[in-house]
Protein backbone atom coordinates (compact mmCIF):
# COMPACT_ATOMS: atom_id res chain seq x y z
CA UNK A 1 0.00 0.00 0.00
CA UNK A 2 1.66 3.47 -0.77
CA UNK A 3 0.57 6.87 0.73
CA UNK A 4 0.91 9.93 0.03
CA UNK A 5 0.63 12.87 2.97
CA UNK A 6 -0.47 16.43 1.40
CA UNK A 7 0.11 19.28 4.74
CA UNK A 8 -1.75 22.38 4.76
CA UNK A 9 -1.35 25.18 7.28
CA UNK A 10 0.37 25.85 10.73
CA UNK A 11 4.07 24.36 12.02
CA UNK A 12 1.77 22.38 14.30
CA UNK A 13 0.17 20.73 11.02
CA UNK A 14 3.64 19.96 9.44
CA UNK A 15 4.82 18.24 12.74
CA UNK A 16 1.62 15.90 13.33
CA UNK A 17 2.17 14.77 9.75
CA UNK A 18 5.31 14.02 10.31
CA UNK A 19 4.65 11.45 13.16
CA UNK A 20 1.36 9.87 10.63
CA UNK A 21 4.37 9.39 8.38
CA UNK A 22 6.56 7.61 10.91
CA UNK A 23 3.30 5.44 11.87
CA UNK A 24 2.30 4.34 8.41
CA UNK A 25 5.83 3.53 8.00
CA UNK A 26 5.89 1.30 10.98
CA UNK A 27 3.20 -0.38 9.90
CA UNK A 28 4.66 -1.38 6.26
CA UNK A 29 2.96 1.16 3.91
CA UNK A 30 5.06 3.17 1.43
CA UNK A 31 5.84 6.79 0.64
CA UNK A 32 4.24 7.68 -2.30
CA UNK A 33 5.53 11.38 -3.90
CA UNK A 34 2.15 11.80 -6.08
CA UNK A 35 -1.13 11.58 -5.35
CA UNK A 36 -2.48 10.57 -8.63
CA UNK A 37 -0.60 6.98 -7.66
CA UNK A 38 -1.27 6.71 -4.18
CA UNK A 39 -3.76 3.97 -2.85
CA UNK A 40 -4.41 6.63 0.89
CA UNK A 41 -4.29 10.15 0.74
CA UNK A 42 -3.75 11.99 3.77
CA UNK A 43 -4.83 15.49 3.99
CA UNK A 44 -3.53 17.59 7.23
CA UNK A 45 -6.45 20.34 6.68
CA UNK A 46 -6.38 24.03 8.14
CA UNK A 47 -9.25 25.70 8.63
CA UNK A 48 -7.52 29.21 10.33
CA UNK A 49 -9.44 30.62 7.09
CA UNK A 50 -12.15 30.16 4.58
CA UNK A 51 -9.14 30.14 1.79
CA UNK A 52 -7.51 27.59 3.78
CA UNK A 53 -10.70 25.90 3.69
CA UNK A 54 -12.23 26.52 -0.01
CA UNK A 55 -8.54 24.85 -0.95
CA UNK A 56 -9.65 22.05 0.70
CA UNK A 57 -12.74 21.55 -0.56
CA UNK A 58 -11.11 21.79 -4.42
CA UNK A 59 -8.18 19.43 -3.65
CA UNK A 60 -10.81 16.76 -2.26
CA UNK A 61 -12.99 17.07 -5.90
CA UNK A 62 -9.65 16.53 -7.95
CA UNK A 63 -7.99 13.63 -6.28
CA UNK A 64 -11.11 11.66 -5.82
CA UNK A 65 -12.14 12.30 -9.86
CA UNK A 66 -8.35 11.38 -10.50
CA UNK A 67 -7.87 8.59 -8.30
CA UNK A 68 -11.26 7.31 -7.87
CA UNK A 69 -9.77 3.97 -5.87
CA UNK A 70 -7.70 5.99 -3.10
CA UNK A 71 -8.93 6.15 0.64
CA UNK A 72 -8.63 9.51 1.27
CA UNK A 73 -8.64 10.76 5.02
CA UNK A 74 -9.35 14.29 6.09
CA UNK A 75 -7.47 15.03 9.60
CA UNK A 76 -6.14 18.29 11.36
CA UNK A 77 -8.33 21.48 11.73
CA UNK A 78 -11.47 20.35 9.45
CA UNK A 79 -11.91 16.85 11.21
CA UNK A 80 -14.21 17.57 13.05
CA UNK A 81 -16.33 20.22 11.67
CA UNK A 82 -20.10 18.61 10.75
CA UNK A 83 -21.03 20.68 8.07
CA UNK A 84 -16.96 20.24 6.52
CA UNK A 85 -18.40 16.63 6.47
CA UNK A 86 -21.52 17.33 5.14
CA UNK A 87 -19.92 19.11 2.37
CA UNK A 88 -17.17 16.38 1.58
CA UNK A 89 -20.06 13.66 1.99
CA UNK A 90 -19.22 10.51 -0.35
CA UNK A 91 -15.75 12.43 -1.29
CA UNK A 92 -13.65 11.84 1.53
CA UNK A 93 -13.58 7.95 3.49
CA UNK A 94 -12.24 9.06 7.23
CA UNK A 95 -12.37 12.11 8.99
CA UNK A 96 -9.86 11.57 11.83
CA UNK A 97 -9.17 14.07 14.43
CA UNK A 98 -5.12 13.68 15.24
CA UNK A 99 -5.33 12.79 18.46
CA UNK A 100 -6.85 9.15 16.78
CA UNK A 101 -3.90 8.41 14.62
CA UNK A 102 -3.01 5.47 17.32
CA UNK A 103 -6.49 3.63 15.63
CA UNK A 104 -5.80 4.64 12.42
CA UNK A 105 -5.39 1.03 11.26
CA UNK A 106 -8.45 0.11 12.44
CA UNK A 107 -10.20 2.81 10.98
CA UNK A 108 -9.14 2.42 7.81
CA UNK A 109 -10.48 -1.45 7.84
CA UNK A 110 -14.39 0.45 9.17
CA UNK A 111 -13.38 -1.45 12.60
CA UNK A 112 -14.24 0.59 15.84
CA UNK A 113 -14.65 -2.23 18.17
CA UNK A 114 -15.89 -1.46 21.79
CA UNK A 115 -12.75 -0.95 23.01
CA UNK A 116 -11.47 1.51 20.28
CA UNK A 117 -11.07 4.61 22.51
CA UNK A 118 -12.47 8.26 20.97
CA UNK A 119 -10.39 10.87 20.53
CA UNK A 120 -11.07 12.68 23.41
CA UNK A 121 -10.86 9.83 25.50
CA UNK A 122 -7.32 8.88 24.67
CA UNK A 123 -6.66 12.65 25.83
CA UNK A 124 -8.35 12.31 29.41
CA UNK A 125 -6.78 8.53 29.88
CA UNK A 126 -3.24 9.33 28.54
CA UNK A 127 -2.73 12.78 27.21
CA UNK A 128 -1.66 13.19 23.67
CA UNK A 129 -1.11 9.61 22.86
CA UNK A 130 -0.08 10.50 19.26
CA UNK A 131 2.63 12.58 20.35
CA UNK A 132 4.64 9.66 21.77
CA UNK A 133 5.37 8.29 18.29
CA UNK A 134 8.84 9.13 16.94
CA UNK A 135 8.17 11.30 14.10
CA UNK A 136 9.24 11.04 10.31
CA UNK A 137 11.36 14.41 10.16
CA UNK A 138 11.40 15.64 6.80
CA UNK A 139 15.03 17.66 7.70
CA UNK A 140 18.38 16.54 8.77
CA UNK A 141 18.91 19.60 10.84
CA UNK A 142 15.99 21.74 11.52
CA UNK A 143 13.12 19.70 13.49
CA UNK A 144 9.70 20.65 15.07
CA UNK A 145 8.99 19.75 18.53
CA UNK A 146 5.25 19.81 19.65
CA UNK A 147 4.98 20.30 23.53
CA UNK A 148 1.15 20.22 23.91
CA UNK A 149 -1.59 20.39 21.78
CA UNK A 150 -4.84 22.43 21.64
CA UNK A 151 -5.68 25.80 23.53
CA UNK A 152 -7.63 27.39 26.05
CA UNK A 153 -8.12 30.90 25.00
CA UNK A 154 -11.52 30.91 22.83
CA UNK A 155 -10.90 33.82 20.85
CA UNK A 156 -14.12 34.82 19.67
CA UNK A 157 -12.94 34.85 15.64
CA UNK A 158 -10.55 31.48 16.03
CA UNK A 159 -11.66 27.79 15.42
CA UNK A 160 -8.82 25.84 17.04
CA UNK A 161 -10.36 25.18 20.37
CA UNK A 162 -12.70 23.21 18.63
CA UNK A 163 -10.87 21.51 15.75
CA UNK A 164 -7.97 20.80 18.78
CA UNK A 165 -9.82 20.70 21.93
CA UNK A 166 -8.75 21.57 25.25
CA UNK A 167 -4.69 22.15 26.12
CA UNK A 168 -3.13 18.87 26.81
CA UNK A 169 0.67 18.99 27.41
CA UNK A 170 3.32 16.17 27.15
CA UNK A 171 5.58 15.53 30.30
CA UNK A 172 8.87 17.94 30.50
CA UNK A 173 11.02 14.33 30.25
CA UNK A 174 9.58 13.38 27.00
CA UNK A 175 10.20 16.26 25.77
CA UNK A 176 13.71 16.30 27.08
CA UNK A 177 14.67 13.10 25.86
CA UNK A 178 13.41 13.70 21.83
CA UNK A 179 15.37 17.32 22.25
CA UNK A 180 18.24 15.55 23.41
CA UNK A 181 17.95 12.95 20.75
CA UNK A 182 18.01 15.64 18.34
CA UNK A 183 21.15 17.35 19.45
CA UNK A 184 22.66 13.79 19.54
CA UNK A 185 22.03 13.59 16.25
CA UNK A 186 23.66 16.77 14.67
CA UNK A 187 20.33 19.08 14.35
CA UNK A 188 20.95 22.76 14.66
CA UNK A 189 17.72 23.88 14.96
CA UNK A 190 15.24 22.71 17.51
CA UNK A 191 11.33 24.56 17.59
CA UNK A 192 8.89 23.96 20.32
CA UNK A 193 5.42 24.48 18.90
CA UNK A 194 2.28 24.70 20.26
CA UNK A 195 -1.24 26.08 20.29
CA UNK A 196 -0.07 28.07 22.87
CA UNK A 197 3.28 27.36 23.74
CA UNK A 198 4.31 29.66 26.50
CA UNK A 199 0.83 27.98 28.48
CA UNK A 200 2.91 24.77 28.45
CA UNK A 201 2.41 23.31 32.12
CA UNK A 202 3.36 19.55 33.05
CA UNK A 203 3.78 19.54 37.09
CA UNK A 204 6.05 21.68 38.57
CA UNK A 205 7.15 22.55 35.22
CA UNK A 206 6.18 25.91 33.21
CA UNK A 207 7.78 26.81 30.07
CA UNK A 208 10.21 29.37 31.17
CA UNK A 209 11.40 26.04 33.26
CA UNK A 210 11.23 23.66 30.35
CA UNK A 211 13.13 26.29 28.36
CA UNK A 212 16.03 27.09 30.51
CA UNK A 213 16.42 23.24 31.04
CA UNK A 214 16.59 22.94 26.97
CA UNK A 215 18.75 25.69 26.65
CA UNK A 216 21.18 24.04 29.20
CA UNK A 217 21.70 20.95 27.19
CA UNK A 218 25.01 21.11 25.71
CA UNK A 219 25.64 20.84 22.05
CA UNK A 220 25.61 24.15 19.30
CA UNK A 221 22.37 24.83 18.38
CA UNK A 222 19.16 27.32 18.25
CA UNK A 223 16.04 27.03 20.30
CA UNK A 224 12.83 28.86 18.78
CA UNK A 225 9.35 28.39 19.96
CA UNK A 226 5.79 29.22 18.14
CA UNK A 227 3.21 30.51 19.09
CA UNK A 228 2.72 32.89 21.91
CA UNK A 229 0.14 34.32 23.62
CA UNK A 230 0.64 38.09 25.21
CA UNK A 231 -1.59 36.82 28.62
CA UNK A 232 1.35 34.23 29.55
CA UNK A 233 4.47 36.60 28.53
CA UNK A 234 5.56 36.41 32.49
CA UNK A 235 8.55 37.97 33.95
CA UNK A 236 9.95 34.56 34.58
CA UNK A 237 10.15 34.00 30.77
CA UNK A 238 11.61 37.33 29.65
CA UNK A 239 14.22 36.30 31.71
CA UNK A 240 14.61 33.50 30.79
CA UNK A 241 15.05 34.46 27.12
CA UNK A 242 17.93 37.26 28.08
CA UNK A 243 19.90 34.19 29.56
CA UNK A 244 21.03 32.18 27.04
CA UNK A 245 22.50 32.78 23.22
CA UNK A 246 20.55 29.71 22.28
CA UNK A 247 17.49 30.53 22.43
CA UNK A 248 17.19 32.63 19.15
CA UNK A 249 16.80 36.44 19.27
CA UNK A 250 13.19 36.27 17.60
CA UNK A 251 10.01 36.34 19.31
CA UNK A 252 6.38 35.49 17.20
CA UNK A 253 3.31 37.42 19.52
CA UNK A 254 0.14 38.01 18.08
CA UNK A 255 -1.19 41.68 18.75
CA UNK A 256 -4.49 41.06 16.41
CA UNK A 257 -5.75 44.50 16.83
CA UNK A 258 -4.52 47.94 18.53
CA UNK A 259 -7.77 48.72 19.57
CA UNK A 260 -9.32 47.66 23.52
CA UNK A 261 -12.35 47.64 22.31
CA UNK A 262 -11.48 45.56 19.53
CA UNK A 263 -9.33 43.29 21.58
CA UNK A 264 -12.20 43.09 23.87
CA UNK A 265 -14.61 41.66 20.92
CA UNK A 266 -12.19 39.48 20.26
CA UNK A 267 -11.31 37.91 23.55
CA UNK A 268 -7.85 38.32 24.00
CA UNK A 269 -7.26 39.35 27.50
CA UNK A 270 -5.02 41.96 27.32
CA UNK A 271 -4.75 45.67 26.40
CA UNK A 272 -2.79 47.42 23.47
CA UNK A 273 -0.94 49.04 26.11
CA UNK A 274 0.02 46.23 27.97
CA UNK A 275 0.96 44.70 24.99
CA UNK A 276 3.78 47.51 24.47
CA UNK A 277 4.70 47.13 27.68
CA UNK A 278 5.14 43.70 27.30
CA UNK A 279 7.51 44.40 23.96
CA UNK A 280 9.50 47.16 25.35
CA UNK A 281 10.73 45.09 28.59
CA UNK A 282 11.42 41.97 26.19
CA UNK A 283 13.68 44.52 23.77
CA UNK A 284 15.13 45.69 27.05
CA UNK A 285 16.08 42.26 28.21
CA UNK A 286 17.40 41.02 24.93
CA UNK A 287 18.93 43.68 22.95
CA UNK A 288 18.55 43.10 19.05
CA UNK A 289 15.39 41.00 19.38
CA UNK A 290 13.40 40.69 16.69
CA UNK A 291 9.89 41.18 16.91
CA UNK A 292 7.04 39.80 14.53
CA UNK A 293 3.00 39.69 15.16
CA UNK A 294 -0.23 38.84 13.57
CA UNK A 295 -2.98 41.29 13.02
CA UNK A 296 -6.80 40.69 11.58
CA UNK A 297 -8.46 43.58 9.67
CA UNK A 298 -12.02 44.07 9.80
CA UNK A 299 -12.62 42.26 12.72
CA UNK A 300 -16.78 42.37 13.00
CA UNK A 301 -17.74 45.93 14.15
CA UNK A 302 -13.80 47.44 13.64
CA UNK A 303 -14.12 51.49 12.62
CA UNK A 304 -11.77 53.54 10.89
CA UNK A 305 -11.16 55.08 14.41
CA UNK A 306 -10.24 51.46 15.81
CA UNK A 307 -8.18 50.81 12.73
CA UNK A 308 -6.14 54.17 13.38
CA UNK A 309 -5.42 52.24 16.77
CA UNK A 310 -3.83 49.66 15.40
CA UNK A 311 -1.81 51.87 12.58
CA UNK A 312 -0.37 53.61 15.11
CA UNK A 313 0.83 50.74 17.06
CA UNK A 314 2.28 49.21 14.32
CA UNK A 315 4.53 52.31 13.72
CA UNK A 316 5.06 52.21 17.34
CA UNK A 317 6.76 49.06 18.08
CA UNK A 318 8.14 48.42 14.65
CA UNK A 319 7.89 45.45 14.27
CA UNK A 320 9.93 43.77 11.78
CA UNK A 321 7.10 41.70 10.10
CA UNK A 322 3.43 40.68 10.51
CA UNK A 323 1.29 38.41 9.17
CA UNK A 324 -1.83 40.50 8.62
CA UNK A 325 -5.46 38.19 8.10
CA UNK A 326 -8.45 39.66 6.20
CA UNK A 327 -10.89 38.66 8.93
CA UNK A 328 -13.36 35.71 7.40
CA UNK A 329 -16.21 34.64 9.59
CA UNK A 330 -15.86 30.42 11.07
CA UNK A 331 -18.38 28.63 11.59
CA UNK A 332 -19.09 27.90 15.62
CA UNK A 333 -16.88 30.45 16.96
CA UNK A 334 -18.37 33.35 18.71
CA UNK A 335 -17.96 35.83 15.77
CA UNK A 336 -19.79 34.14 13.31
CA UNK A 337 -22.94 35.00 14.86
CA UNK A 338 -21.38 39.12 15.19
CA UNK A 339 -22.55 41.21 11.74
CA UNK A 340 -19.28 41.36 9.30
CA UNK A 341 -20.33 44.75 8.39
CA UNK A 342 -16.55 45.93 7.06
CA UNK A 343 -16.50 45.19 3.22
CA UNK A 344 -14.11 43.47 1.30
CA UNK A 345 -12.47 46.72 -0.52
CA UNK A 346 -12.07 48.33 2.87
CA UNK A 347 -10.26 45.14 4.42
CA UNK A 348 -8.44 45.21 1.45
CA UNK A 349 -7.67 48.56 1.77
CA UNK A 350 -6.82 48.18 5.19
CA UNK A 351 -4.42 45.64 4.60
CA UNK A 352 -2.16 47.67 2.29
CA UNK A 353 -2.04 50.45 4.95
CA UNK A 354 -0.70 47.94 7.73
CA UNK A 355 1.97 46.04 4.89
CA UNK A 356 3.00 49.71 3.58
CA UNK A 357 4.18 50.22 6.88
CA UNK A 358 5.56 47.42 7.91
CA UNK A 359 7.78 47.28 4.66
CA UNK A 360 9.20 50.56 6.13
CA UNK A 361 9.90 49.02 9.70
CA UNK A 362 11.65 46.11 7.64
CA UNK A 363 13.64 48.37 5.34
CA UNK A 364 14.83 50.10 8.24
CA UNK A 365 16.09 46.99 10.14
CA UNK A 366 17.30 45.38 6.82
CA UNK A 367 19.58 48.54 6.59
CA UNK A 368 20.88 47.97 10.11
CA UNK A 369 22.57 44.55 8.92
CA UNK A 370 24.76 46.15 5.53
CA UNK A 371 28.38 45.32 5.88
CA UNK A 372 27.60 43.08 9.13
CA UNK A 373 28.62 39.58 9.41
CA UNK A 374 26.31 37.57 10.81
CA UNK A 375 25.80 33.52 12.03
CA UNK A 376 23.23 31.54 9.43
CA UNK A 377 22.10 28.62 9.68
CA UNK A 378 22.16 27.65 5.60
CA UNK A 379 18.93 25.44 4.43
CA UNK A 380 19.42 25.18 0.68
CA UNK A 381 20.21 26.66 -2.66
CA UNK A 382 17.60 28.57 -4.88
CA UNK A 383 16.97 28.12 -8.58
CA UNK A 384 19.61 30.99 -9.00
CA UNK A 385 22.27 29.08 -7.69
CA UNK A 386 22.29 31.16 -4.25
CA UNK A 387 22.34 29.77 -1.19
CA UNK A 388 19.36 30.73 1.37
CA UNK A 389 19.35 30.59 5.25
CA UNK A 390 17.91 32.13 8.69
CA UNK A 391 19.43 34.49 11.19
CA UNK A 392 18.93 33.49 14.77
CA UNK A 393 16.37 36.94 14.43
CA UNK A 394 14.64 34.82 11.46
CA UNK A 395 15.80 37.06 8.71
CA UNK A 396 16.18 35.09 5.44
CA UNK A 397 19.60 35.56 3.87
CA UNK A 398 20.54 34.67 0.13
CA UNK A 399 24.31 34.61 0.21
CA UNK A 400 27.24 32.99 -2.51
CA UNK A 401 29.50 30.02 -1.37
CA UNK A 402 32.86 29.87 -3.00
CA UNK A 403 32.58 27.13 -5.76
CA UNK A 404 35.41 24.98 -3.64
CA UNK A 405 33.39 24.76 -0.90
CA UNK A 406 31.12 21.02 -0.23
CA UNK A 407 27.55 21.77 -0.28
CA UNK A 408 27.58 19.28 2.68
CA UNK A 409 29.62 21.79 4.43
CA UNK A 410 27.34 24.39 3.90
CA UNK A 411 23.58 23.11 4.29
CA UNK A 412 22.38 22.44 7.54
CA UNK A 413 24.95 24.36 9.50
CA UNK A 414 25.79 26.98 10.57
CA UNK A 415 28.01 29.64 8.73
CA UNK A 416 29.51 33.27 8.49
CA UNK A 417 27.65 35.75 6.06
CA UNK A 418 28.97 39.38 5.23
CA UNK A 419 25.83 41.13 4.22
CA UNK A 420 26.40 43.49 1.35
CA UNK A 421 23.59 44.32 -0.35
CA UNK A 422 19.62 44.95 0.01
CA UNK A 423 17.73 44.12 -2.92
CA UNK A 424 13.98 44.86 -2.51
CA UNK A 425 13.73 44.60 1.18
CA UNK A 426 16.32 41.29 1.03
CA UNK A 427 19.29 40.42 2.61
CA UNK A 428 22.23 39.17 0.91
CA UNK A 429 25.91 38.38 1.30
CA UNK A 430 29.15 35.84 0.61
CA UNK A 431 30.39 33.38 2.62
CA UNK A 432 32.68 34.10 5.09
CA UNK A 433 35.76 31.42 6.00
């Protein structure tokens, strides 16, 4: 039997994939690289957005009219949405929520015996069962590590509490051991990921505790972690992230909106102005931080006024980058029963104002780097014959290798870059011996 695994969306997605790889492996079925040939076709869905989702729906109508005979299994975010079911009715065989992949055999035979545990019974019996399989890693050097899975927060415009369920972390010592294994290994990259990783609680261990134990292994690598919510950006972990060069100088925290009233709507639990608190003392503890976000435009209700808000902020704490949503209603979350009232041309509109200034902020910083040399950790060559990496500050760096050098000595570690030039807003350099 040969599969083929097709992931959509989040880090998150990417990793759980990764382990269904490992376990269909194990169990003597065969890496397929197209669809069209494969006898199961695994879709890791995300359903963050209706785009996200709409691609679904047009993948699932081509591969079944193309490969008529293949099982094809719908898990991550779109699982377990009933009308995502309704919709893909007679399309799709399975819909498995991850935290099943430990039945998928059974499953996939239209077995559920008695004693074939749900979903979220595995989680109340032993936690993320899934997450104990050793995954598949698709690199050699740079490896996701999921701590936990699922999240507490309920924003009122997000769907993952219900696609994932409630948080449900793995013990510190698991984690340990695969981070350990890693190192062991060679990688030079290591990223905790979560729904919200900074939440991560397993006993007497919090993730500022779990991340100073980490960053105490010894070995030469970089520690990142995704993603992190504002409400659980403590003292202890600001500190934490000062004290060691291994944990990288790049932190992901999603503002959403600049607006109270807006953040209010939308559930978040903080203000805009502790928010800039929060970024000031981190930039204070770890000089040269880099600083990214997320931001939705046209939340339900948003006015120009509110809007202004979160313009201004975004000059304010220039922020290197952001990954800025046109807000799209989801079905069962609180704001899907709130009036979208903000048009399309205005969200558009809105959008360009926010990425207009934030390709000022990166401009700036981009300037800040000419004639620097800088660590990269390299990750492969471009059709142009350039090689490509990442800063510890996640900048992405195109740089030439002298034609002597071993591409094995250049991919996957970490080298020297002299940056000397900018070209439209990107970084690039030669190799330094």
């Amino acid at each position: 039997m040969h599969y083929y695994i097709l992931t959509l969306g989040c880090q998150m997605n990417k990793a759980d994939s990764e382990r269904i790889a490992s376990f269909l492996d194990d169990n003597n079925y065969i890496k397929q690289d197209d669809w069209p040939q494969a006898d199961l076709i695994i879709l890791t869905t995300c359903g963050i957005r209706q785009s996200a989702e709409d691609r679904v729906y047009g993948l699932v109508g081509r591969m079944r009219k193309l490969n008529p005979k293949a099982t094809i299994v719908i898990t991550g975010c779109l699982a377990k949405r009933k009308d995502v079911q309704k919709r893909l009715a007679g399309k799709v065989d399975l819909f498995m929520p991850i935290n099943e992949l430990p039945n998928l055999l059974a499953l996939l035979h239209n077995c559920r015996p008695d004693n074939l545990l749900s979903s979220d019974e595995l989680r109340k019996i032993s936690g993320e069962k899934y997450l104990t399989i050793q995954p598949k890693y698709e690199s050699n050097f740079s490896a996701y590590v999921p701590i936990g899975n699922g999240c507490n927060n309920f924003c009122s415009y997000c769907v993952v509490p219900y696609a994932r369920g409630p948080e449900v972390y793995r013990p510190a010592s698991d984690i340990v051991s695969e981070v350990k294994a890693l190192i062991k290994r060679g990688y030079k990259e290591i990223i905790l990921i979560a729904q919200n990783v900074n939440s991560y609680q397993s006993k007497q261990t919090n993730f500022p505790k779990l991340l100073s134990v980490l960053a105490s292994l010894p070995g030469d690598f970089w520690l990142r972690f995704s993603s992190s919510h504002p409400k659980d950006l403590s003292d202890e972990l600001i500190a934490v992230l000062a004290s060691s060069d291994k944990i990288c100088h790049h932190l992901h925290v999603a503002l959403q909106s600049g607006d109270d009233e807006i953040l209010k709507a939308m559930n978040r639990k903080y203000t805009a102005a502790h928010f800039c608190s929060l970024i000031e003392q981190i930039r204070q503890a770890k000089p040269g931080i880099i600083i990214t976000t997320d931001v939705i435009v046209g939340f339900p209700g948003e006015t120009k006024k509110q809007f202004l808000n979160t313009v201004k902020l975004i000059k304010e704490m220039n922020f290197d980058m952001a990954f800025i949503s046109i807000y799209s209603p989801r079905p069962g979350t609180v704001s899907w029963n709130m009036k979208d009232n903000v048009s399309r041309e205005e969200k558009k509109r809105r959008e360009k104002v926010l990425l207009d200034i934030l390709a000022v902020n990166s401009q700036n910083i981009n300037d800040s780097y000419l004639d620097k040399e800088i660590i990269v950790l390299a990750e492969g060559i471009n059709k142009r014959g350039k090689y490509y990496g990442k800063t510890s500050g996640f900048k992405t760096i195109k740089f030439i290798v002298p034609t002597e050098m071993r591409l094995e000595d250049i991919i996957g570690n970490f080298v020297k870059v002299k940056i000397n030039k900018i070209v439209s807003n990107n970084l690039e350099g030669e190799f330094v011996k």
